[in-house]
Protein backbone atom coordinates (compact mmCIF):
# COMPACT_ATOMS: atom_id res chain seq x y z
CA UNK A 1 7.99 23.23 -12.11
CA UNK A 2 4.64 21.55 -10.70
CA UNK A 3 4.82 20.70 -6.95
CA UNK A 4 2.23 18.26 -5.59
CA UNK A 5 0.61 21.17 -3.86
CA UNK A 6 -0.42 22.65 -7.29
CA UNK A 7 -2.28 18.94 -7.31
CA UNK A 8 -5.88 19.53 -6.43
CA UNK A 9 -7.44 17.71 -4.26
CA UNK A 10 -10.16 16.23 -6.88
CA UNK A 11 -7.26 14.86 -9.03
CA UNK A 12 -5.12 13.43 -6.23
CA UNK A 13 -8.07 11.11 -4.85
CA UNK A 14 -8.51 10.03 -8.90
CA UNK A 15 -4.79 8.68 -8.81
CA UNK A 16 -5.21 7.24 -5.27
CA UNK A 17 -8.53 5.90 -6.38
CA UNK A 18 -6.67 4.21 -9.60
CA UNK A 19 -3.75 3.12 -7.96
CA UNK A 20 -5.59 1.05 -5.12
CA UNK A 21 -7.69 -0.82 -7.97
CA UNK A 22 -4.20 -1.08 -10.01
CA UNK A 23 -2.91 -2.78 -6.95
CA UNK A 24 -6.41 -4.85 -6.38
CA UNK A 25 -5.77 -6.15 -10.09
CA UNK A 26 -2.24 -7.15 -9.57
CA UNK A 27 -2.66 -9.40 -6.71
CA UNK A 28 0.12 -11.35 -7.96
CA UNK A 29 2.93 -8.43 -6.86
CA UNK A 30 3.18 -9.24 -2.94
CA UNK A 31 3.67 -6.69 -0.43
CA UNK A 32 6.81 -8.33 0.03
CA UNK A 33 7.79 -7.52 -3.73
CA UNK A 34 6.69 -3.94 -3.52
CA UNK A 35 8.73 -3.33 -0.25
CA UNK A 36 11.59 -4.78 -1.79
CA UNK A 37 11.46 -2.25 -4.47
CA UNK A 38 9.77 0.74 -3.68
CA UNK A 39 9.75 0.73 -0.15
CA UNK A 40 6.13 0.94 0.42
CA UNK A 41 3.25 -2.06 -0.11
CA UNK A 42 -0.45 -1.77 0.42
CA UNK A 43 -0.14 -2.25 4.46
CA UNK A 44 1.66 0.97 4.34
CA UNK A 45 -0.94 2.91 1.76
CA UNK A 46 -3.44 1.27 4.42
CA UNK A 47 -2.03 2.82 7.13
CA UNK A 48 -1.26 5.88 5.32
CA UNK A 49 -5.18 6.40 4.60
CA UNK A 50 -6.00 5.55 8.14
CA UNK A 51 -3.72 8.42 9.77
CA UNK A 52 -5.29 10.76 6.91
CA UNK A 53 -8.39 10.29 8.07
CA UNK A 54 -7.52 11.50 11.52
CA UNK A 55 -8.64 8.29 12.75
CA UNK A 56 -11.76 8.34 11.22
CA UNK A 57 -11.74 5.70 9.27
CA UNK A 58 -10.63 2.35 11.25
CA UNK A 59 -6.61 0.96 10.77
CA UNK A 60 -8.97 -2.19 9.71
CA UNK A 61 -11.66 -0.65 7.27
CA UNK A 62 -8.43 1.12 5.16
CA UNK A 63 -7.14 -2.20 5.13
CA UNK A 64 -10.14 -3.69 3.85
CA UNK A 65 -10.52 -0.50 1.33
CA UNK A 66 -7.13 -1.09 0.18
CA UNK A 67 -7.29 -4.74 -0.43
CA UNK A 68 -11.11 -4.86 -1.35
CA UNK A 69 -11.70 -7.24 1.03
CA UNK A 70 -10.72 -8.25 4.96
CA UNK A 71 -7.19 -8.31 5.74
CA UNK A 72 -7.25 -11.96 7.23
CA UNK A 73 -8.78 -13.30 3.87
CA UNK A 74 -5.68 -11.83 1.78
CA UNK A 75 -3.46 -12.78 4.36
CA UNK A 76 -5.11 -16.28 4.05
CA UNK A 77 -4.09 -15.76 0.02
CA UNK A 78 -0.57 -14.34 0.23
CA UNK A 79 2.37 -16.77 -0.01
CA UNK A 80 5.00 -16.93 2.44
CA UNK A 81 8.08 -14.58 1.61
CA UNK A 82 11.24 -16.65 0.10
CA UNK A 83 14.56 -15.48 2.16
CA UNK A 84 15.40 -13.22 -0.50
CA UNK A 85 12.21 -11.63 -0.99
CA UNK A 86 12.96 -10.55 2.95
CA UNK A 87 16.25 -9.37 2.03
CA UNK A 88 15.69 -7.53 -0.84
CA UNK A 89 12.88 -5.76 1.38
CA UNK A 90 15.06 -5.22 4.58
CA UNK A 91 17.21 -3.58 2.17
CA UNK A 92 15.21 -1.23 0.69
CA UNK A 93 13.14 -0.08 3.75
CA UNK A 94 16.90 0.97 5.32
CA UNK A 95 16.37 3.99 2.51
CA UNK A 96 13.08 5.29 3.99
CA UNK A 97 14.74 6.93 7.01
């Protein structure tokens, strides 16, 4: 069985690399959506990529690498969350613990 460790790193940064520009292109699933369901959105990746760097790399340049452009300008984009959208997510965030 293949462990994430038998990953290299080359291939790992390809899928990262792929995933940010899948989530880039589907700018119509809000964070709000993907915390609901998987419990992670692109703040979190963000964040994620910051404390990888060991601090390195700014909390607001990931952001802006993440959302290929300045935080305040998707923010400015995004939609407010509906009531269930809020639920769904406080919901699913109880199971990252």
């Amino acid at each position: 069985m293949a462990t994430l460790d038998d990953i290299d790193d080359a291939t790992a940064a390809a899928a990262f690399r792929r995933l940010v520009l899948h989530l880039r292109h589907r700018d119509d699933a809000a964070n709000v959506d993907l915390m609901g369901l998987a419990g992670f959105c692109r703040n979190c990746l963000s964040d994620w990529t910051h404390e990888a760097s060991g601090g390195t790399l700014g909390k607001d340049a990931a952001r802006e690498a993440i959302y290929g452009m300045p935080y305040a300008q998707w923010k400015a984009q995004a939609g407010e969350a509906t009531p269930e959208q809020l639920a769904r997510m406080a919901e699913s965030v109880k199971k990252n613990a």
